[in-house]
Protein backbone atom coordinates (compact mmCIF):
# COMPACT_ATOMS: atom_id res chain seq x y z
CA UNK A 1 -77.20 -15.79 0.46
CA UNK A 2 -80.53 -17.24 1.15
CA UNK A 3 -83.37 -18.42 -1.57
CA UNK A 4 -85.19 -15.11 -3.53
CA UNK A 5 -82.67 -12.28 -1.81
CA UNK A 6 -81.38 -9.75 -3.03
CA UNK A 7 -78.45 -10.88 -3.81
CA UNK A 8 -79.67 -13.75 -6.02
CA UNK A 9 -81.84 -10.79 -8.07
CA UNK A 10 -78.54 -8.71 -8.59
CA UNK A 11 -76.60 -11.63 -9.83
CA UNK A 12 -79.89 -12.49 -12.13
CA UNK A 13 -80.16 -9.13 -13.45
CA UNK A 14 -76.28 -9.12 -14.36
CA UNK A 15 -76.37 -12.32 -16.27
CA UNK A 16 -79.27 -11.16 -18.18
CA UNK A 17 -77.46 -8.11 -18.93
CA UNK A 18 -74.30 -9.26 -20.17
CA UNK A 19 -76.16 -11.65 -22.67
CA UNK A 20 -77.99 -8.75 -23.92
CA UNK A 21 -81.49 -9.38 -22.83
CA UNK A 22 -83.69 -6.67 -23.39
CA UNK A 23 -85.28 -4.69 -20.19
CA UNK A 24 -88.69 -6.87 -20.20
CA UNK A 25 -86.60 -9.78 -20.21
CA UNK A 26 -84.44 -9.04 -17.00
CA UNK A 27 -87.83 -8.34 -15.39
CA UNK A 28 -89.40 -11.54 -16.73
CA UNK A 29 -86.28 -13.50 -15.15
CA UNK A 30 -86.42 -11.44 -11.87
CA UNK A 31 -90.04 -12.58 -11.46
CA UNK A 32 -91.31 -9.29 -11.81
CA UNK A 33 -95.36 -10.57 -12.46
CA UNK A 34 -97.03 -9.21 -15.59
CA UNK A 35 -99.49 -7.53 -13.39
CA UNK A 36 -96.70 -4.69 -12.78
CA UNK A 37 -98.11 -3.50 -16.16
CA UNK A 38 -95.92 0.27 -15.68
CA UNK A 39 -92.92 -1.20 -15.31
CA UNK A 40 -92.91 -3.50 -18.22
CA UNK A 41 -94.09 -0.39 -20.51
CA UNK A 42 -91.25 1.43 -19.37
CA UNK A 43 -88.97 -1.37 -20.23
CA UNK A 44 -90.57 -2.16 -23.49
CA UNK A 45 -89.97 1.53 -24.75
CA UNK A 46 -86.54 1.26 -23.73
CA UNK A 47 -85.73 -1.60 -24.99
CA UNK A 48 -87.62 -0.76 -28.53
CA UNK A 49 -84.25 0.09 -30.51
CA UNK A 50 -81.97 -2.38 -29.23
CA UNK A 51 -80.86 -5.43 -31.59
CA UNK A 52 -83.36 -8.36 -30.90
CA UNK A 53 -82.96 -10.23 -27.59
CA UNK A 54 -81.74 -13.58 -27.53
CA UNK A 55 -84.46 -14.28 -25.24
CA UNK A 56 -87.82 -13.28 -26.12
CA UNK A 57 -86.46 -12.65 -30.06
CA UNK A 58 -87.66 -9.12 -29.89
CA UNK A 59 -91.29 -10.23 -28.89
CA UNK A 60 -91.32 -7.70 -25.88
CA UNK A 61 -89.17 -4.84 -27.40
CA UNK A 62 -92.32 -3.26 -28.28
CA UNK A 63 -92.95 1.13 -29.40
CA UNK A 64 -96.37 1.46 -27.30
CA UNK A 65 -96.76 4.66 -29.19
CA UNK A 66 -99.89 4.33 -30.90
CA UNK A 67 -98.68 7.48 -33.22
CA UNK A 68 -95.63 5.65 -34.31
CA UNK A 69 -95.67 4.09 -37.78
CA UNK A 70 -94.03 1.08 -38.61
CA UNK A 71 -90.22 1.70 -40.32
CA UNK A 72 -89.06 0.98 -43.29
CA UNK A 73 -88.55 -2.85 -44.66
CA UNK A 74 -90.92 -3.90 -40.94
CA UNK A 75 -93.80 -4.59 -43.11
CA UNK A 76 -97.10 -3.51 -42.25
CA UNK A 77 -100.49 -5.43 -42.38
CA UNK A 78 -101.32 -4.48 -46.28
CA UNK A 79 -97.79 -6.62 -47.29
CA UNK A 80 -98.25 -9.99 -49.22
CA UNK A 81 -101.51 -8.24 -50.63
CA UNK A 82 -101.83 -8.73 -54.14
CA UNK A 83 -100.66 -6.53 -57.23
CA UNK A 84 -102.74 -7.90 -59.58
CA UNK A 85 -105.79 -5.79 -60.19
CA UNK A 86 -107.59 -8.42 -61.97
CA UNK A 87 -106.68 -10.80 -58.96
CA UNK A 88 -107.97 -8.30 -56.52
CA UNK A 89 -111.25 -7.86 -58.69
CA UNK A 90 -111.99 -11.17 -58.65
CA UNK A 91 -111.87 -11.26 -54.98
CA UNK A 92 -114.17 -8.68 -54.28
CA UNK A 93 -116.54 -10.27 -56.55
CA UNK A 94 -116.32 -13.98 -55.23
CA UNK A 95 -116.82 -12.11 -51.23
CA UNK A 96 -120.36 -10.78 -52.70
CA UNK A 97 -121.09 -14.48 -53.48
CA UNK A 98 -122.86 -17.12 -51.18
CA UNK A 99 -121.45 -20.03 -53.06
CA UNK A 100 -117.81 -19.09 -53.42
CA UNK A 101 -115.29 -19.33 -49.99
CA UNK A 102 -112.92 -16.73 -50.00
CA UNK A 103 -109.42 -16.70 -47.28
CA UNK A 104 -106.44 -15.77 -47.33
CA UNK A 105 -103.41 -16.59 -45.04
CA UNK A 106 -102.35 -13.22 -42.92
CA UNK A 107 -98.40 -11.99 -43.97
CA UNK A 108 -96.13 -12.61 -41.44
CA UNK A 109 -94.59 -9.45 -40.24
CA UNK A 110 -92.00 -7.61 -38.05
CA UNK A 111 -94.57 -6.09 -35.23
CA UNK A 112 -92.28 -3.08 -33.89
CA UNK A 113 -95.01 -0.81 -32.81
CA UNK A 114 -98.67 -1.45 -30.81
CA UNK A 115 -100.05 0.20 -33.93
CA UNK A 116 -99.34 -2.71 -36.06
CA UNK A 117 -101.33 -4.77 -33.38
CA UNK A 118 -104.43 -2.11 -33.96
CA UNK A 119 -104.53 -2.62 -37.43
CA UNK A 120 -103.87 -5.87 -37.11
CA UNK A 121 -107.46 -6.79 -35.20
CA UNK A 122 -109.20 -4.95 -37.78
CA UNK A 123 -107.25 -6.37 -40.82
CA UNK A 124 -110.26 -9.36 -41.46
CA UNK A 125 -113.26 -6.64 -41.21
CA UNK A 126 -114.62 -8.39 -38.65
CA UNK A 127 -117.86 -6.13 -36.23
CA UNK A 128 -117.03 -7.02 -32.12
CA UNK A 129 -117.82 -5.49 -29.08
CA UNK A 130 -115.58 -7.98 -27.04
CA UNK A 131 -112.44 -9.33 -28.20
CA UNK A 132 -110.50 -12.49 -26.37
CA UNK A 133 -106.38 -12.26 -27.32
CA UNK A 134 -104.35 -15.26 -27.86
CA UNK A 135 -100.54 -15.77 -28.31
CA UNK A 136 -98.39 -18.40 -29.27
CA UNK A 137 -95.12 -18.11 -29.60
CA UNK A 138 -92.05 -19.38 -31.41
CA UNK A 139 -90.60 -23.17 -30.10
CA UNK A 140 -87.64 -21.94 -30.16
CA UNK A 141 -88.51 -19.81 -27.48
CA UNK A 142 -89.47 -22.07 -25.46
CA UNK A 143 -85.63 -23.93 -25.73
CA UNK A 144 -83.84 -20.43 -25.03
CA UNK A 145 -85.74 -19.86 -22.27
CA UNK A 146 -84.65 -22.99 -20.51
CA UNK A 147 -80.99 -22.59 -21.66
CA UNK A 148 -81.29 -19.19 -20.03
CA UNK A 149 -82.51 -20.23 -16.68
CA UNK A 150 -79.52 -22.91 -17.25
CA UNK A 151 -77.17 -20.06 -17.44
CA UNK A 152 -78.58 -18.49 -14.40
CA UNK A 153 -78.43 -21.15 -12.32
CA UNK A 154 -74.37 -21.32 -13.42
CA UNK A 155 -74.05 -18.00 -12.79
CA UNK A 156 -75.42 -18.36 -9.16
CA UNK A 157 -73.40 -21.21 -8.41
CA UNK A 158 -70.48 -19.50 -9.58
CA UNK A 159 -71.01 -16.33 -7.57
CA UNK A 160 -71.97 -18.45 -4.31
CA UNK A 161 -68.16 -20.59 -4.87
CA UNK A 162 -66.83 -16.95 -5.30
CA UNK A 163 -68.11 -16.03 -2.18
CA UNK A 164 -66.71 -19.02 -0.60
CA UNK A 165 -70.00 -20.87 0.04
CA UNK A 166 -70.38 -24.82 -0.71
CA UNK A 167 -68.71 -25.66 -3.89
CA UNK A 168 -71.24 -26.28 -6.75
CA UNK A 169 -71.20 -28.60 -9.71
CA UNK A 170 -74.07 -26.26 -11.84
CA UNK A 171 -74.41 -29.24 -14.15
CA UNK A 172 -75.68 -31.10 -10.71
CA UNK A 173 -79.29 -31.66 -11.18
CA UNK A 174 -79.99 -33.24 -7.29
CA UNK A 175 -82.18 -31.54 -4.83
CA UNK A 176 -79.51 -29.93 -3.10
CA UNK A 177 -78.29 -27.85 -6.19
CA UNK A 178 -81.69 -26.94 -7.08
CA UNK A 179 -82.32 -25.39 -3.16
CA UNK A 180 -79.04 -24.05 -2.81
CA UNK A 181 -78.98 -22.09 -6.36
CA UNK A 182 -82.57 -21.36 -6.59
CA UNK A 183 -83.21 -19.36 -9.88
CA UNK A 184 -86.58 -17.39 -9.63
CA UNK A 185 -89.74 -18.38 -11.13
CA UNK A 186 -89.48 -17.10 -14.59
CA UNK A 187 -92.79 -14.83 -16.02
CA UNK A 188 -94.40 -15.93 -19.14
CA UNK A 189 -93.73 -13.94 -22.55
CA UNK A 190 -97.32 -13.83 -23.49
CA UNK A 191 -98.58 -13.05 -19.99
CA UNK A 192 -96.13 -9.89 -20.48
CA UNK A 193 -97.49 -9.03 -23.61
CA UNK A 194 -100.75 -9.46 -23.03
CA UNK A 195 -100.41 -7.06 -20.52
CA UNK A 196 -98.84 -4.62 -22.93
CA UNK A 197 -101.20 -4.96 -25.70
CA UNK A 198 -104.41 -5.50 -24.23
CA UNK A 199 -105.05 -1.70 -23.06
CA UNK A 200 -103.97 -0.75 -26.47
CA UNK A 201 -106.56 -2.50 -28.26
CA UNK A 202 -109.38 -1.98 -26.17
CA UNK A 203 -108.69 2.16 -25.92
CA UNK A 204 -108.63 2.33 -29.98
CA UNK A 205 -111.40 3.88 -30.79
CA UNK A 206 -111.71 2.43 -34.73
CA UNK A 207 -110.44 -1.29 -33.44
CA UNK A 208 -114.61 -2.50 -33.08
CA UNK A 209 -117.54 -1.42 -34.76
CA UNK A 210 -117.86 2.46 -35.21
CA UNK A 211 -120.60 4.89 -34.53
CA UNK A 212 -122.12 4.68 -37.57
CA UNK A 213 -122.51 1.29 -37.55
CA UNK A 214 -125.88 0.18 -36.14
CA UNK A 215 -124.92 -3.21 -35.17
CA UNK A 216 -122.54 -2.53 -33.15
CA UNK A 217 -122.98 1.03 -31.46
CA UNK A 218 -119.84 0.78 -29.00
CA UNK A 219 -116.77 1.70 -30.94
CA UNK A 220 -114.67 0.48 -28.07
CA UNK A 221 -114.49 -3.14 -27.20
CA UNK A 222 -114.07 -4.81 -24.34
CA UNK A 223 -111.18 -7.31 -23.10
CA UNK A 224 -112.94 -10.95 -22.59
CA UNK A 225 -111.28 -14.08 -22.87
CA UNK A 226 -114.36 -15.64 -23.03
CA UNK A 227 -115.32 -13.53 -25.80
CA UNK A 228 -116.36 -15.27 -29.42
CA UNK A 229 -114.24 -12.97 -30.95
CA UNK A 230 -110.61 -13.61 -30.89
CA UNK A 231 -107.37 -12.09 -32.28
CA UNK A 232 -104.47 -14.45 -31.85
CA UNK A 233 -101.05 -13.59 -32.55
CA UNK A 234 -98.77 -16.31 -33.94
CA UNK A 235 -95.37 -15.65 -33.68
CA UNK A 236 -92.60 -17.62 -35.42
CA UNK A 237 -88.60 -17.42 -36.19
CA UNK A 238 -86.63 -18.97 -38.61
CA UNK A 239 -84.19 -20.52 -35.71
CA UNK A 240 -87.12 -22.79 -34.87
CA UNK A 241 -85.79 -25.32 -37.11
CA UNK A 242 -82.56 -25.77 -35.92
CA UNK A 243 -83.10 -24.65 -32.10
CA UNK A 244 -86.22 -26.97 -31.68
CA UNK A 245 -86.48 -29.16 -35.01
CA UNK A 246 -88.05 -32.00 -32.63
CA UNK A 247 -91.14 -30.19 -32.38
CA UNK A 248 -91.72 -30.37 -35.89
CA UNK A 249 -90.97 -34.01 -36.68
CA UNK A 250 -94.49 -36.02 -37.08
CA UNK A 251 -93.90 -38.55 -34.62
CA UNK A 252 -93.62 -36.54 -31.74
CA UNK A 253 -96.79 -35.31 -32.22
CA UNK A 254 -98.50 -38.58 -30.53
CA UNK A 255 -102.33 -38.26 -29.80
CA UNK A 256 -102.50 -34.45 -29.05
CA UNK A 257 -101.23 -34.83 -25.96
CA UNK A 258 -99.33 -31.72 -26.53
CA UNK A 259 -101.82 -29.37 -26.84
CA UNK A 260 -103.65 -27.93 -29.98
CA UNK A 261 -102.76 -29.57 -33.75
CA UNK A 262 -102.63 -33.07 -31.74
CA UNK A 263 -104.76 -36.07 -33.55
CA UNK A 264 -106.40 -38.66 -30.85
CA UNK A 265 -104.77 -42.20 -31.34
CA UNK A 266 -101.68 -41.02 -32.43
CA UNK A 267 -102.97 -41.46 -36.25
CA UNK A 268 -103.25 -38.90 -38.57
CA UNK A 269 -106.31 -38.46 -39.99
CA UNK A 270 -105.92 -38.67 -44.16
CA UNK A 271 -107.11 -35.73 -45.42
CA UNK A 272 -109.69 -35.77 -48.70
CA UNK A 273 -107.92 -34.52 -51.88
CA UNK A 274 -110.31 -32.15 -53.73
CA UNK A 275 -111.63 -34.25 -56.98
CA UNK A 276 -109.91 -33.42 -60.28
CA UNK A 277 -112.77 -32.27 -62.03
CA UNK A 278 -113.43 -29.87 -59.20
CA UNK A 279 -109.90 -28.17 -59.49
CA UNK A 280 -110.00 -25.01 -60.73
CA UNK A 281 -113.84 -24.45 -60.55
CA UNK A 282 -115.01 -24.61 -57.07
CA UNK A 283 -112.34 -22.77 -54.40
CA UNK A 284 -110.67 -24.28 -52.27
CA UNK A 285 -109.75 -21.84 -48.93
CA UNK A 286 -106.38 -22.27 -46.46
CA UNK A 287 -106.31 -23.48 -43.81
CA UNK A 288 -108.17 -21.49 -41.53
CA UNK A 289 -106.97 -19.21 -38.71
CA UNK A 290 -108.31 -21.32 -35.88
CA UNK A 291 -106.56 -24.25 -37.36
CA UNK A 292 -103.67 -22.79 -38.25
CA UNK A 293 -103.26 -21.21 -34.24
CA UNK A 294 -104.31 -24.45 -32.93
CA UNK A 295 -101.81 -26.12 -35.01
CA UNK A 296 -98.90 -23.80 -34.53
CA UNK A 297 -99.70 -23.92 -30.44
CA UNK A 298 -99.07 -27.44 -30.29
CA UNK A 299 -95.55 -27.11 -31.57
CA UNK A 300 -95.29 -24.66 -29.15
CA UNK A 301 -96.55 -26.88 -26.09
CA UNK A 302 -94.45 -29.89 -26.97
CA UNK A 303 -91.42 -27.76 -26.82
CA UNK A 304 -91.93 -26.19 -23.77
CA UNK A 305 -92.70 -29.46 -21.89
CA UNK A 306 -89.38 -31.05 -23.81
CA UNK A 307 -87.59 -28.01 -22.95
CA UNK A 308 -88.55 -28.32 -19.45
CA UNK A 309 -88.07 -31.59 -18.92
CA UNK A 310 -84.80 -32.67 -20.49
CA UNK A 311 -82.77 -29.12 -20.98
CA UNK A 312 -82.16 -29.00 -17.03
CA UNK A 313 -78.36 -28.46 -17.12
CA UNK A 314 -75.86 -26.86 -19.47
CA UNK A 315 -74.86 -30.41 -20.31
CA UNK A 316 -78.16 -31.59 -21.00
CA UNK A 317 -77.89 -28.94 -24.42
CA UNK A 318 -74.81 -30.69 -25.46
CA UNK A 319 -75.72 -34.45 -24.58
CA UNK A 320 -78.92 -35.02 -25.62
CA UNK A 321 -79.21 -36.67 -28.62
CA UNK A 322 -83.11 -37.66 -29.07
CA UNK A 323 -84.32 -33.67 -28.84
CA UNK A 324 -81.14 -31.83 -30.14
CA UNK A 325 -81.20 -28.59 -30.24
CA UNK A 326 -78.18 -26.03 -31.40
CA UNK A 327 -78.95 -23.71 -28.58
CA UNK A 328 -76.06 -22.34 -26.87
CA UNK A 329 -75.78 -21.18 -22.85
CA UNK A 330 -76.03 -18.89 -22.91
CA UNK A 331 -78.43 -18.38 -26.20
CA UNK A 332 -76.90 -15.50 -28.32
CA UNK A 333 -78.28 -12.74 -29.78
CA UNK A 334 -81.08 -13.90 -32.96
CA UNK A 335 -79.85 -11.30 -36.01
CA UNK A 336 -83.13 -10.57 -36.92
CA UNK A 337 -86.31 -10.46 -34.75
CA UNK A 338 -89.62 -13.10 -34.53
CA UNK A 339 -92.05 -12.51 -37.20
CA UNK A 340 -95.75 -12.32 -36.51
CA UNK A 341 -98.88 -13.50 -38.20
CA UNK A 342 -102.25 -12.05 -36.54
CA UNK A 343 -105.63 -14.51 -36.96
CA UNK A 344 -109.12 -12.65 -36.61
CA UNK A 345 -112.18 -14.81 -36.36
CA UNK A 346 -115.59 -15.50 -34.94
CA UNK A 347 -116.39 -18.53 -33.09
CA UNK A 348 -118.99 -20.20 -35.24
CA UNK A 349 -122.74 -18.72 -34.38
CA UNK A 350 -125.60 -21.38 -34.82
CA UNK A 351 -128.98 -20.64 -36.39
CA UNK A 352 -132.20 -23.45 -35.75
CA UNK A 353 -135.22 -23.81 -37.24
CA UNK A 354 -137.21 -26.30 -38.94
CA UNK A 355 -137.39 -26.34 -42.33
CA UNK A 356 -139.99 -27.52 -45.40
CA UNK A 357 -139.56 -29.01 -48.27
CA UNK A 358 -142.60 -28.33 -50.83
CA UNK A 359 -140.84 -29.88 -53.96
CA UNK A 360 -139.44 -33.37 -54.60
CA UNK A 361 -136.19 -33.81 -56.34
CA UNK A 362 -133.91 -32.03 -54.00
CA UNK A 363 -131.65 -33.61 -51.50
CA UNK A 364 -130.96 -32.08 -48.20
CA UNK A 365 -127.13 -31.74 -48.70
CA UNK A 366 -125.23 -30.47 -52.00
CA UNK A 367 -124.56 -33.96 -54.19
CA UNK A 368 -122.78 -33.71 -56.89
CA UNK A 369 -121.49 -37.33 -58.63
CA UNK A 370 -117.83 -38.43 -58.08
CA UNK A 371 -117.24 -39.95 -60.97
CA UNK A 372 -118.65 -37.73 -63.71
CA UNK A 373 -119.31 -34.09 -61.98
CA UNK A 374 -122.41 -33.86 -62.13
CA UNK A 375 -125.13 -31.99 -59.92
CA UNK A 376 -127.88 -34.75 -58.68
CA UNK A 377 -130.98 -33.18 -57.69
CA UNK A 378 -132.11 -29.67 -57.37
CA UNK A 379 -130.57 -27.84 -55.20
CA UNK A 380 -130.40 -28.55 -51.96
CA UNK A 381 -131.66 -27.69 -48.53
CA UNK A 382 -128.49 -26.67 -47.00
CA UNK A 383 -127.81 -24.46 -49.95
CA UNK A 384 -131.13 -22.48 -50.11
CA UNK A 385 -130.81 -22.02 -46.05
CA UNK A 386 -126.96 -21.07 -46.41
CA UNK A 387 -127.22 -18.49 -49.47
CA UNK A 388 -129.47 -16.79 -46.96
CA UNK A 389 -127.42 -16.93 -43.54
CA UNK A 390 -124.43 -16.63 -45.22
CA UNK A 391 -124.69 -13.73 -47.11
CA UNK A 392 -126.65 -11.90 -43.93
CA UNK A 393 -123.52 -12.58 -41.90
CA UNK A 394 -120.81 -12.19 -44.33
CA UNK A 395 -119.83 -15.87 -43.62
CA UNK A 396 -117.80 -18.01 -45.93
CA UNK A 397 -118.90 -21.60 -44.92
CA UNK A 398 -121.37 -23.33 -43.05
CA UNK A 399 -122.83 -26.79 -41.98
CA UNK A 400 -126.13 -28.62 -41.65
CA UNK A 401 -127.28 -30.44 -38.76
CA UNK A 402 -130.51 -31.71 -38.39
CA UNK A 403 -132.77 -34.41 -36.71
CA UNK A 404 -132.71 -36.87 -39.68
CA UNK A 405 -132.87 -36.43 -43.54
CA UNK A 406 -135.95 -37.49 -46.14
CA UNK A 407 -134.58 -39.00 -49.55
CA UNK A 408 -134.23 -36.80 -52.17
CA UNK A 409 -137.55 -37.39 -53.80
CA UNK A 410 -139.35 -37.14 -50.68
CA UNK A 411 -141.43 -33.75 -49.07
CA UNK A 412 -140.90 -32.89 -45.85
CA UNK A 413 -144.37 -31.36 -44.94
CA UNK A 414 -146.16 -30.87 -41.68
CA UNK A 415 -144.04 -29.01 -38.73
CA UNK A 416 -140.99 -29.44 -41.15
CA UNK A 417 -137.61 -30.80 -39.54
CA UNK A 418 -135.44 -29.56 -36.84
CA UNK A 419 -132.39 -28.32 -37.98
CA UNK A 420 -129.07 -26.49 -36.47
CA UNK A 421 -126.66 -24.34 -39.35
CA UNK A 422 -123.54 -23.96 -37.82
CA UNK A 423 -121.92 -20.61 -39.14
CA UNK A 424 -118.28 -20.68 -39.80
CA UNK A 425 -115.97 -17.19 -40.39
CA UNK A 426 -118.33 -14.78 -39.86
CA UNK A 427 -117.83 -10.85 -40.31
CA UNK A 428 -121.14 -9.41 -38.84
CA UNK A 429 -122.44 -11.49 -36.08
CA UNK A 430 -124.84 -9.33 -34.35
CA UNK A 431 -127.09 -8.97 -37.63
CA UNK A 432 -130.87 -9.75 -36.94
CA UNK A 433 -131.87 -12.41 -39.52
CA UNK A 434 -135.78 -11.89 -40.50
């Protein structure tokens, strides 16, 4: 039985199948590369019933269907939406204003069907031509996944000893194990997916702009990772606490080191508390879906370099003590599949100039007085720039850059001063501004 035969495949395969992976799953742990994009389809459909996989927690068992509605008690985009049609008044209003930030955190849903994924790019409103797709997944992932390739590895060794080849101790971890029971190289659940999803979005026609829409003539976008427009799935599963709970303590988040949410120096940074006399009149938005990605793809990272460093062996599940983890080998089947959250937003678009200031009195930044609550000054420069940009865009936040500042009671006359607004959450970025 030599390294990447058949054999080896066929005694994958089995394993995977007796745990109760779904199809995608066995292909992922064949090797199978996501660039085979007809075979995973054909596994996703026929895997889109089963119970959710104790591998990719239902991630991959996936109706590609775009006719098929989601079922009952999955959820769809609308959920978490507000009852309250005094609440939902109120938010309509504050998005015609330049002064008020309005966001709200995406539900978390049960994705069954690629139709949830097409509503799901168009939930925020947002006008692309080009959209770049990003996926993080749950950490607990990350932990089955190695205890998987554990089991595999066991399962090898056991059917080489069976065949009356070199007896093997699977909880071996030397050089010799690792040549002689070679497991194959394991494709990536959001490669798969990508490749699932990715000629879904791009062939719905009402997923970008639509005809009507003079900004953005081309009702079908293009695929671009590059692309300033992103829709990033963020998957999650209750069993991350228990299955990868280290990824979530604070200390193990040391200096970002672990990819996105990280803070450099291994300090957090204190964030500012909003003042009292500010509660209640000024809003205050979540955290925003860049942020929140970033943050949830770090937990992500640091498990799946823990996971691949220490959960080598069977034993290594049941003897490490610093990173526990109550995964089993194999990992059984979840009772309930991964939940979803899907992020729209714009990369922020910058606008220069140089402006003038004909009137003393007004600073160039918003100052209001911490102590009493007071507006100093008239105005200000950012404002009067921002209630224009803003509003053109459909933006809910903004900063001011520029080459220096004048004092409040000081004109800036002449060529005026360089300045750069960056744009933050925009809706309509291709918008000529006049």
């Amino acid at each position: 039985m030599s390294d990447g035969s058949d054999e080896i495949l066929a005694i994958v395969e089995a394993a995977c199948v007796a745990m109760g992976a779904c199809a995608c799953c066995i292909l992922r742990f064949r090797g199978v590369p996501s660039g085979e994009v007809d075979a995973y389809r054909a596994a996703a459909s026929a895997s889109k019933d089963a119970p959710p996989c104790p591998c990719c927690l239902g991630i991959l068992q996936l109706d590609l269907d775009a006719s098929t509605a989601p079922g009952p008690g999955e959820g769809g985009i609308e959920d978490g939406a507000s009852n309250d049609a005094s609440a939902t008044a109120a938010a309509a209003d504050a998005r015609e204003r330049s002064d008020v930030l309005v966001r709200k955190d995406p539900p978390a849903v049960f994705a069954r069907t690629v139709s949830q994924y097409t509503a799901g790019i168009r939930s925020g409103g947002h006008v692309f031509t080009s959209f770049a797709l990003e996926v993080t997944t749950p950490p607990a992932l990350a932990v089955r996944q190695a205890a998987t390739r554990c089991h595999l590895s066991q399962s090898i060794a056991e059917a080489k000893k069976a065949g009356g080849e070199k007896e093997i101790d699977p909880n071996d971890d030397s050089e010799t194990v690792v040549d002689i029971a070679v497991v194959p190289k394991t494709t990536d659940v959001k490669d798969v997916l990508r490749a699932l999803l990715i000629p879904a979005l791009a062939a719905d026609g009402s997923t970008g702009g639509t005809k009507e829409d003079e900004t953005n003539p081309n009702p079908n976008p293009r695929h671009d990772q590059a692309a300033n427009f992103r829709f990033a799935l963020l998957f999650e599963h209750e069993l991350s606490s228990t299955e990868a709970a280290f990824a979530y303590r604070e200390d193990a988040n040391d200096g970002g080191s672990h990819g996105g949410g990280g803070h450099s120096g291994g300090k957090r940074r204190r964030e500012r508390a909003t003042p009292a006399h500010l509660k209640g009149t000024v809003f205050v938005p979540a955290e925003s879906p860049a942020g929140m990605w970033q943050n949830h793809g770090g937990k992500y990272n640091l498990a799946e370099r823990v996971a691949g460093e220490k959960f080598t062996s069977a034993a290594a599940f049941e003897q490490n003590t610093t990173f526990h983890t109550s995964v089993a080998v194999p990992p059984t089947r979840p009772s309930v599949r991964a939940t979803v959250r899907m992020l729209t937003w714009h990369q922020p678009v910058y606008v220069g100039g140089r402006y003038k200031k004909w009137a003393r009195g007004t600073p160039q930044a918003p100052w209001v007085d911490s102590e009493t609550g007071a507006t100093i000054g008239v105005g200000s420069v950012q404002t009067s720039i921002d209630a224009v940009v803003t509003r053109a865009l459909r933006a809910d936040g903004s900063k001011l850059n520029s080459a220096g500042r004048e004092d409040m009671d000081v004109r800036m006359l002449g060529g005026g001063r360089p300045f750069i607004l960056e744009v933050r959450f925009i809706l309509f970025p291709y918008r000529q501004l006049d």
